[in-house]
C-alpha atoms as a PDB file:
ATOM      1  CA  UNK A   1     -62.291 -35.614   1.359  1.00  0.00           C
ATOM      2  CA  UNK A   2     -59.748 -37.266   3.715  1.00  0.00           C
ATOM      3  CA  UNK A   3     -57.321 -37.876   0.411  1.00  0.00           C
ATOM      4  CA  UNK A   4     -57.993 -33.859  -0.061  1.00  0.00           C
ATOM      5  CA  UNK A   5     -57.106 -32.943   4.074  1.00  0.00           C
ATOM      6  CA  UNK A   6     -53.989 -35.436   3.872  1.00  0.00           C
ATOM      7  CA  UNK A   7     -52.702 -33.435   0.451  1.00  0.00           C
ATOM      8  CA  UNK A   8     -53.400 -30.351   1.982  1.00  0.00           C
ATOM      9  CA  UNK A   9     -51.486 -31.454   4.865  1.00  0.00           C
ATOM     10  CA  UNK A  10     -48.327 -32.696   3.514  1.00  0.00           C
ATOM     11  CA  UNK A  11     -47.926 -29.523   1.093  1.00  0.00           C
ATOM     12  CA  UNK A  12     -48.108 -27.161   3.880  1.00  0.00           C
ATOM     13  CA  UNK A  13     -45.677 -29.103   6.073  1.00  0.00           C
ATOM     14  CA  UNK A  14     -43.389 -29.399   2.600  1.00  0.00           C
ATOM     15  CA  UNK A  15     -43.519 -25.434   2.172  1.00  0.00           C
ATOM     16  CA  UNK A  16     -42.782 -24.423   5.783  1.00  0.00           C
ATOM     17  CA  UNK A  17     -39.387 -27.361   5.253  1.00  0.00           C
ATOM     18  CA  UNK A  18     -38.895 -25.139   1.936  1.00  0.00           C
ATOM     19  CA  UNK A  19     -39.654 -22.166   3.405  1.00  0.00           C
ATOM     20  CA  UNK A  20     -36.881 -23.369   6.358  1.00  0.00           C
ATOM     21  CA  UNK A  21     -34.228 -24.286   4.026  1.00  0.00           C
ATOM     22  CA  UNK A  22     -34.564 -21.337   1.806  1.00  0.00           C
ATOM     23  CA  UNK A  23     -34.153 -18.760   4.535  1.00  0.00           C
ATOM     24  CA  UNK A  24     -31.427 -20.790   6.553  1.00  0.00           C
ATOM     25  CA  UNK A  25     -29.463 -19.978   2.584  1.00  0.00           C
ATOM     26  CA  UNK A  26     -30.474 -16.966   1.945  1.00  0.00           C
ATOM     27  CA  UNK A  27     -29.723 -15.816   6.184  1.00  0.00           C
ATOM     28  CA  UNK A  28     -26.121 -17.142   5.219  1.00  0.00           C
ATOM     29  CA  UNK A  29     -25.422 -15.022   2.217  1.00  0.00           C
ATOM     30  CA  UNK A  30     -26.476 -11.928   3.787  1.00  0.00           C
ATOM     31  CA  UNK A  31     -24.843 -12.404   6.832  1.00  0.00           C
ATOM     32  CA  UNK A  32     -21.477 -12.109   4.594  1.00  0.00           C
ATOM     33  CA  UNK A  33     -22.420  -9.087   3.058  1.00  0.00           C
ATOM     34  CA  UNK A  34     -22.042  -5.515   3.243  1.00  0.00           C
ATOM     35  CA  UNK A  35     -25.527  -3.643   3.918  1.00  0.00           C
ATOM     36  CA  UNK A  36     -25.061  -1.884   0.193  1.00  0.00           C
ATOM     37  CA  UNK A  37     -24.203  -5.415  -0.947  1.00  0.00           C
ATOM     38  CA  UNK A  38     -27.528  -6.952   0.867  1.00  0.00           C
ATOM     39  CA  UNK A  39     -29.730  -4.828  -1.389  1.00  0.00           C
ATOM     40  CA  UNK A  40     -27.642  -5.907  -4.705  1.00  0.00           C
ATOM     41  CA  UNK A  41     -27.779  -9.475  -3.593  1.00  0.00           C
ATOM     42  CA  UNK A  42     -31.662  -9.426  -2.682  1.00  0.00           C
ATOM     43  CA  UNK A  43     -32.571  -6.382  -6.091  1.00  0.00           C
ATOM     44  CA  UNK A  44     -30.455  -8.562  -8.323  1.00  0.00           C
ATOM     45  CA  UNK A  45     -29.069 -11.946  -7.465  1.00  0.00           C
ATOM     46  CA  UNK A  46     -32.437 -13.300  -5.891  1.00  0.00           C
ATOM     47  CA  UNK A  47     -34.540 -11.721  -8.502  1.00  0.00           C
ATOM     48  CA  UNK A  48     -32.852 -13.496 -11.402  1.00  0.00           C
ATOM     49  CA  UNK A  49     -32.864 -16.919  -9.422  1.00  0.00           C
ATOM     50  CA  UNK A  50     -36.438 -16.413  -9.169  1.00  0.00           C
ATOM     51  CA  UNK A  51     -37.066 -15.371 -12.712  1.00  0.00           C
ATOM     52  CA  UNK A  52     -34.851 -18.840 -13.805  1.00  0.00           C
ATOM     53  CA  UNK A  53     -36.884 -20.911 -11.702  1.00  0.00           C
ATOM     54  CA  UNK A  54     -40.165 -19.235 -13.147  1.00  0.00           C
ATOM     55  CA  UNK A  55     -38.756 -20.225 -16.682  1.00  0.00           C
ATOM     56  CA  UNK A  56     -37.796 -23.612 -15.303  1.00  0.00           C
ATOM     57  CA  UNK A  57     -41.993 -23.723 -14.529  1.00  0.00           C
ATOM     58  CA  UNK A  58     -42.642 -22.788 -18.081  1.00  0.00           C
ATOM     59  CA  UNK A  59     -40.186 -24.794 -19.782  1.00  0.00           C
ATOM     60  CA  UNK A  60     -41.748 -28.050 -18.370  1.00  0.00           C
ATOM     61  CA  UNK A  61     -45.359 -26.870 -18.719  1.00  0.00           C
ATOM     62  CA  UNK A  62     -44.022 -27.912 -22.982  1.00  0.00           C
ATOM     63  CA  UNK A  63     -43.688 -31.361 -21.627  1.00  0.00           C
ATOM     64  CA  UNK A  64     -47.953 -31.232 -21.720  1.00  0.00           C
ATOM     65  CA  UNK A  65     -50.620 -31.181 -23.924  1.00  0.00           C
ATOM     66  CA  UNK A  66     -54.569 -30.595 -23.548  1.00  0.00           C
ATOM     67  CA  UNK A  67     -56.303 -33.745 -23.724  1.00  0.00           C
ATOM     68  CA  UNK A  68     -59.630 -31.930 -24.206  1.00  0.00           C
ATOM     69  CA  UNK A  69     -61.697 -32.810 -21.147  1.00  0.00           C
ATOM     70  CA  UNK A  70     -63.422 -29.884 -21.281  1.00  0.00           C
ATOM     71  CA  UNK A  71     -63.391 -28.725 -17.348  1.00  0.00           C
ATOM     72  CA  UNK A  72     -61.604 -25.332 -18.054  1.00  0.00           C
ATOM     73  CA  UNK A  73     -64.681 -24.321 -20.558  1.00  0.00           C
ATOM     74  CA  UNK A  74     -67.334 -25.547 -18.548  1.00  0.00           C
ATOM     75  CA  UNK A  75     -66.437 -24.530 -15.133  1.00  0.00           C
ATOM     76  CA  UNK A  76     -64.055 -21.490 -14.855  1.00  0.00           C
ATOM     77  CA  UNK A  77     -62.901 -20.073 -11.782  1.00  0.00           C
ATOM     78  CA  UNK A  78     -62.225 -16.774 -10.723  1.00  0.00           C
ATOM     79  CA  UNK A  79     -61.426 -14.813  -7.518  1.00  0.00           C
ATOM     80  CA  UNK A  80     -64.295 -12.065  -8.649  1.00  0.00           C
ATOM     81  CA  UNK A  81     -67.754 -11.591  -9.242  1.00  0.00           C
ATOM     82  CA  UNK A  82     -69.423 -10.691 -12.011  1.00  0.00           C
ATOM     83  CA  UNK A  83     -70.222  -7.348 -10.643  1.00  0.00           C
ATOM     84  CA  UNK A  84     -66.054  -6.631  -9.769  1.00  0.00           C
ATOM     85  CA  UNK A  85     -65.527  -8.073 -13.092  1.00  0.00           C
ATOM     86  CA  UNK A  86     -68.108  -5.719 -15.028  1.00  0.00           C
ATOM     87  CA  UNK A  87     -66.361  -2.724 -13.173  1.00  0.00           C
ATOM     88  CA  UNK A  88     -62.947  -3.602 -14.216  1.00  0.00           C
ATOM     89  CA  UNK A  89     -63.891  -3.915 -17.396  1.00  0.00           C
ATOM     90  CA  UNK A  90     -65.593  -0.567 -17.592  1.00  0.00           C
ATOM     91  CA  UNK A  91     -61.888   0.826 -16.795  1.00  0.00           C
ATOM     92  CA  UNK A  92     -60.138  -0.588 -19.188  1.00  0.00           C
ATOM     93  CA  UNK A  93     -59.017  -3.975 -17.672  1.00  0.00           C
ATOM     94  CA  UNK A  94     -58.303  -5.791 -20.812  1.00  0.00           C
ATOM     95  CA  UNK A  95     -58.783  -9.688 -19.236  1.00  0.00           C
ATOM     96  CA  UNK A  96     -62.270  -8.518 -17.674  1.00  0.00           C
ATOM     97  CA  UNK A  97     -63.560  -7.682 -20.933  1.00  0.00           C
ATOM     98  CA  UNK A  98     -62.359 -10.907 -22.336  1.00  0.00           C
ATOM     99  CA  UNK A  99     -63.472 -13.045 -19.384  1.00  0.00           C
ATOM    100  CA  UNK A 100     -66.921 -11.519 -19.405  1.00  0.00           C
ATOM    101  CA  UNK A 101     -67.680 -11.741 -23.521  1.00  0.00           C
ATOM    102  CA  UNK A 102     -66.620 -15.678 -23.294  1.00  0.00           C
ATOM    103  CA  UNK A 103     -67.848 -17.044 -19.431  1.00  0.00           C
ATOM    104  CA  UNK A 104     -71.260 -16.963 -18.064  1.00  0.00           C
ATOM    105  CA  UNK A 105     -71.751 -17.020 -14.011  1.00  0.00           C
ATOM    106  CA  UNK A 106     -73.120 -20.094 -12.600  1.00  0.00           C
ATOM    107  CA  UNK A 107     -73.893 -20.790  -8.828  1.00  0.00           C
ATOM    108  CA  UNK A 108     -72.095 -23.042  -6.622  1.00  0.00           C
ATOM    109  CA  UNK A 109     -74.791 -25.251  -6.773  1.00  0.00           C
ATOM    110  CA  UNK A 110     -74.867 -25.553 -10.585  1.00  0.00           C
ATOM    111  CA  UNK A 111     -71.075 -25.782 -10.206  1.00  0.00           C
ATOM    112  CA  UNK A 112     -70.955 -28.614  -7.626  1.00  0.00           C
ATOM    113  CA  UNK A 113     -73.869 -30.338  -9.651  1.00  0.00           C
ATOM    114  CA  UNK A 114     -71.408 -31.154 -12.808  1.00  0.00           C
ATOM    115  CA  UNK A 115     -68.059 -31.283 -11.172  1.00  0.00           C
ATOM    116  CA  UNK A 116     -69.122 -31.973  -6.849  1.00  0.00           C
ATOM    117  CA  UNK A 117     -65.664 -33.054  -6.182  1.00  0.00           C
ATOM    118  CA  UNK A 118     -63.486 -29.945  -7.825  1.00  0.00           C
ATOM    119  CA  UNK A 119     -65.727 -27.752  -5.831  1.00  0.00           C
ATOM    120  CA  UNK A 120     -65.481 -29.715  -3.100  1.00  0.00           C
ATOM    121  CA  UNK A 121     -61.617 -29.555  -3.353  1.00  0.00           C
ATOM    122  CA  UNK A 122     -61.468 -25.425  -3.832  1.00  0.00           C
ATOM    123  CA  UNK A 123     -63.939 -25.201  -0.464  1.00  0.00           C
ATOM    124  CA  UNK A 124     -61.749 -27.343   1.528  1.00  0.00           C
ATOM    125  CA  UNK A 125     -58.431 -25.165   0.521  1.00  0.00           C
ATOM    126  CA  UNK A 126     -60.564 -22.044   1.770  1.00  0.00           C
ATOM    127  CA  UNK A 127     -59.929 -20.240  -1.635  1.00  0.00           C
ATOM    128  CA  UNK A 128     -63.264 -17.176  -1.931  1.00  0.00           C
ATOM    129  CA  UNK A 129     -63.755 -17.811  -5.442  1.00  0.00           C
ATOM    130  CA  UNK A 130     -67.094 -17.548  -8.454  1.00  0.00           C
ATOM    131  CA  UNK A 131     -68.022 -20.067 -11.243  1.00  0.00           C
ATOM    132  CA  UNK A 132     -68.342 -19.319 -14.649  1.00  0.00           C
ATOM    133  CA  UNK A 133     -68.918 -21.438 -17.363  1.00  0.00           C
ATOM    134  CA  UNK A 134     -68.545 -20.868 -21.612  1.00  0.00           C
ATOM    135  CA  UNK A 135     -71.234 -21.122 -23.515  1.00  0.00           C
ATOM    136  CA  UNK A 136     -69.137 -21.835 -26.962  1.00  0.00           C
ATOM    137  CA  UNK A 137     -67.916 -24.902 -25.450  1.00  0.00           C
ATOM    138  CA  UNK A 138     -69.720 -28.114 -27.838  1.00  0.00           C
ATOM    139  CA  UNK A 139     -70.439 -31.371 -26.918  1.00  0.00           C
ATOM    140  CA  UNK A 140     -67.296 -33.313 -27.867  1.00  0.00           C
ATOM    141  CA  UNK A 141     -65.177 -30.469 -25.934  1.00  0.00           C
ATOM    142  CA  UNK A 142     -64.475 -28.401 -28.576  1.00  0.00           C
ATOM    143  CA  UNK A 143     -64.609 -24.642 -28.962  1.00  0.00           C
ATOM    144  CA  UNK A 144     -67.024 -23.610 -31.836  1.00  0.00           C
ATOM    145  CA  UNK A 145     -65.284 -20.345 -31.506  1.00  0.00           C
ATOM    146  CA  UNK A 146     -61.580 -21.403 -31.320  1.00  0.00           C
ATOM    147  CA  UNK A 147     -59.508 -18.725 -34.019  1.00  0.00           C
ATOM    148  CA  UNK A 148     -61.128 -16.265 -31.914  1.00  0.00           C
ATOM    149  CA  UNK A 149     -61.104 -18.076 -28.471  1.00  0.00           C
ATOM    150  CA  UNK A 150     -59.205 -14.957 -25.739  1.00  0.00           C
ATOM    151  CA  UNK A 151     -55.594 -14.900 -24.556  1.00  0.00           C
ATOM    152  CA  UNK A 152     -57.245 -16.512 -21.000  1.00  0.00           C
ATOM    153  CA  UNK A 153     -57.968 -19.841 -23.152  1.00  0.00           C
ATOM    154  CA  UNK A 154     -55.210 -19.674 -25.634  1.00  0.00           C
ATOM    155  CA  UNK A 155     -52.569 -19.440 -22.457  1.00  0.00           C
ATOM    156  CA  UNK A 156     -54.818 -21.854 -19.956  1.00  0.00           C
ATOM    157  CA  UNK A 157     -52.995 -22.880 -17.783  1.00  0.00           C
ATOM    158  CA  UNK A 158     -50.712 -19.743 -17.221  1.00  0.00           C
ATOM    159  CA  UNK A 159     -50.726 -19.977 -13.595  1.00  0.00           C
ATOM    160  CA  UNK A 160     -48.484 -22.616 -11.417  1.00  0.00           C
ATOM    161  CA  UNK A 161     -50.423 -22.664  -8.564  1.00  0.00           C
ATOM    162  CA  UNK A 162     -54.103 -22.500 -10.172  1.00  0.00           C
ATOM    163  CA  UNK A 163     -56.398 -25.149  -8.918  1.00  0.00           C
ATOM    164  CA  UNK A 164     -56.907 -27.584 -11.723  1.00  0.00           C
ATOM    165  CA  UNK A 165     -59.755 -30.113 -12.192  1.00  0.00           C
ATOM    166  CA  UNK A 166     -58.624 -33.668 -12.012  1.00  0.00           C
ATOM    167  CA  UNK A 167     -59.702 -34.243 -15.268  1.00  0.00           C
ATOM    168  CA  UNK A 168     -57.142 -31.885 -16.905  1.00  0.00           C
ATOM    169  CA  UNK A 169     -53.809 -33.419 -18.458  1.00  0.00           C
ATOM    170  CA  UNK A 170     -51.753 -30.694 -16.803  1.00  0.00           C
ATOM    171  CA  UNK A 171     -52.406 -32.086 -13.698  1.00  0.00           C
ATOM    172  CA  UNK A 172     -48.995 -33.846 -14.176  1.00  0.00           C
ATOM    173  CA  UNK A 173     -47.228 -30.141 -14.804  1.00  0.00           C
ATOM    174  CA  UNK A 174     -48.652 -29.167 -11.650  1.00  0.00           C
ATOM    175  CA  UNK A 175     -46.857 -32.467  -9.898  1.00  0.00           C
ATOM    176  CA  UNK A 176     -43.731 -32.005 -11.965  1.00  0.00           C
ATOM    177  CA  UNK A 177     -43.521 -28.021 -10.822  1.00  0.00           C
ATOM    178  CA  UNK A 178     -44.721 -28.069  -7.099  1.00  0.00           C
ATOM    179  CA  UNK A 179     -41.148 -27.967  -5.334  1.00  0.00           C
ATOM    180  CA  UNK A 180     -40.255 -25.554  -8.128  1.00  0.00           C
ATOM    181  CA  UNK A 181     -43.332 -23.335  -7.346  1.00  0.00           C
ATOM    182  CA  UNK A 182     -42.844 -23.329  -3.271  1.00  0.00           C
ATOM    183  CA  UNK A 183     -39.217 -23.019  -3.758  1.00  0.00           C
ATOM    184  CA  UNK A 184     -40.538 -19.237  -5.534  1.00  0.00           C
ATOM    185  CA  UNK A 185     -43.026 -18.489  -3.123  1.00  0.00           C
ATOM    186  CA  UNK A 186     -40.399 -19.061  -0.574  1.00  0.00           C
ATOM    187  CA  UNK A 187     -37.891 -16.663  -2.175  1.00  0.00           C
ATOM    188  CA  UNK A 188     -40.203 -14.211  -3.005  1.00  0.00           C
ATOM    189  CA  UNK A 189     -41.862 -14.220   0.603  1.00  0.00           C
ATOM    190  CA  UNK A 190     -38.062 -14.190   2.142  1.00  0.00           C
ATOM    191  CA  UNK A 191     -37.138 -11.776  -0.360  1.00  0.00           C
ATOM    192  CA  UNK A 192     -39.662  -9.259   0.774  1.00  0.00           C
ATOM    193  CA  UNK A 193     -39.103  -9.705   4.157  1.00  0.00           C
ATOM    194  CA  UNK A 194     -35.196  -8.755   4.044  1.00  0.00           C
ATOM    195  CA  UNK A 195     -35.999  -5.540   1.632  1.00  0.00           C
ATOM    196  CA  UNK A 196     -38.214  -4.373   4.539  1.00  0.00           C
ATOM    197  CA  UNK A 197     -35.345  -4.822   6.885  1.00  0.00           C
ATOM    198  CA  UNK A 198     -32.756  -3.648   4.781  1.00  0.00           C
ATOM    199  CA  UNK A 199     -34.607  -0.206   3.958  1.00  0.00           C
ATOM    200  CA  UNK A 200     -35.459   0.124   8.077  1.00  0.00           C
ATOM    201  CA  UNK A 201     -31.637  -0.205   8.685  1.00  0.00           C
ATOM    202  CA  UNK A 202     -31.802  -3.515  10.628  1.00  0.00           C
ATOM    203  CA  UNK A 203     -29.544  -5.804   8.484  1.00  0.00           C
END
């Protein structure tokens, strides 16, 4: 758990440096700018840097391939329950119907039973999250479903910043991406916060 604190620790004092350096740039460029020009810059200029670093993210994420530890299938994560997920699909949400017809809720305990440290990892970064697990999963890690396997396991792992087990072979992506990633979160946050003051007249 200390290893966990310590990288916890060093890539929060890495974003706020990031986060630093990003708006000491961005403060620059709009301080030479015209307010019409500010909302250009920050509606068009900052949008398309983020979408190229976004690509830049996905681009890399090529450089990987599953390895087949099985993690993803037996212990799925998601930020709602089974109830919010039940209701979401009941209006439509297309990736709440597919999450619910392939994972199966398990409890923490079940959860921390198979895979103790993972768990023990998502508790200590404070994320609320439920456990699911896939019941088409076999024993050598193989779907027994697989031509018909959803768009959440065909595009696993879609998201930069999603906690992965240790086991998984795009742990490495993750590593490859994570100044990329904060660099985005930066912009975006930075970006947001000059719209704001742009439409209330203060820059």
């Amino acid at each position: 758990m200390d290893k966990l604190k310590e990288h916890y620790t060093n890539l929060v004092k890495k974003y706020r440096e990031i986060f630093v350096s990003v708006l000491s740039a961005m403060q620059g460029e709009i301080n030479k700018l015209s307010h019409d020009e500010i909302k250009n810059y920050l509606e068009n200029e900052v949008v398309k840097h983020i979408q190229f670093q976004r690509n830049l993210v996905l681009e890399k994420r090529k450089q990987f391939n599953c390895k087949k530890c099985g993690a993803c299938c037996r212990l799925a994560i998601s930020e709602f329950s089974p109830a919010a997920l039940l209701e979401k699909a009941s209006k439509g949400d297309k990736f709440a119907k597919e999450f619910i017809s392939t994972f199966s809720p398990v409890s923490e305990d079940d959860a921390k039973s198979q895979f103790g440290l993972y768990v023990d990892l998502i508790n200590e970064s404070g994320e609320k999250v439920f456990y699911y697990n896939c019941k088409k999963v076999t024993e050598d890690n193989l779907c027994s479903d697989y031509e018909n396997r959803p768009s959440i396991c065909r595009d696993y792992p879609d998201n930069p910043v999603q906690m992965l087990h240790p086991t998984c072979a795009y742990i490495g992506w993750h590593e490859s991406i994570q100044t990329i990633v904060l660099t985005i979160k930066a912009m975006s946050e930075i970006r947001e916060h000059f719209m704001k003051e742009w439409k209330a007249g203060k820059i």
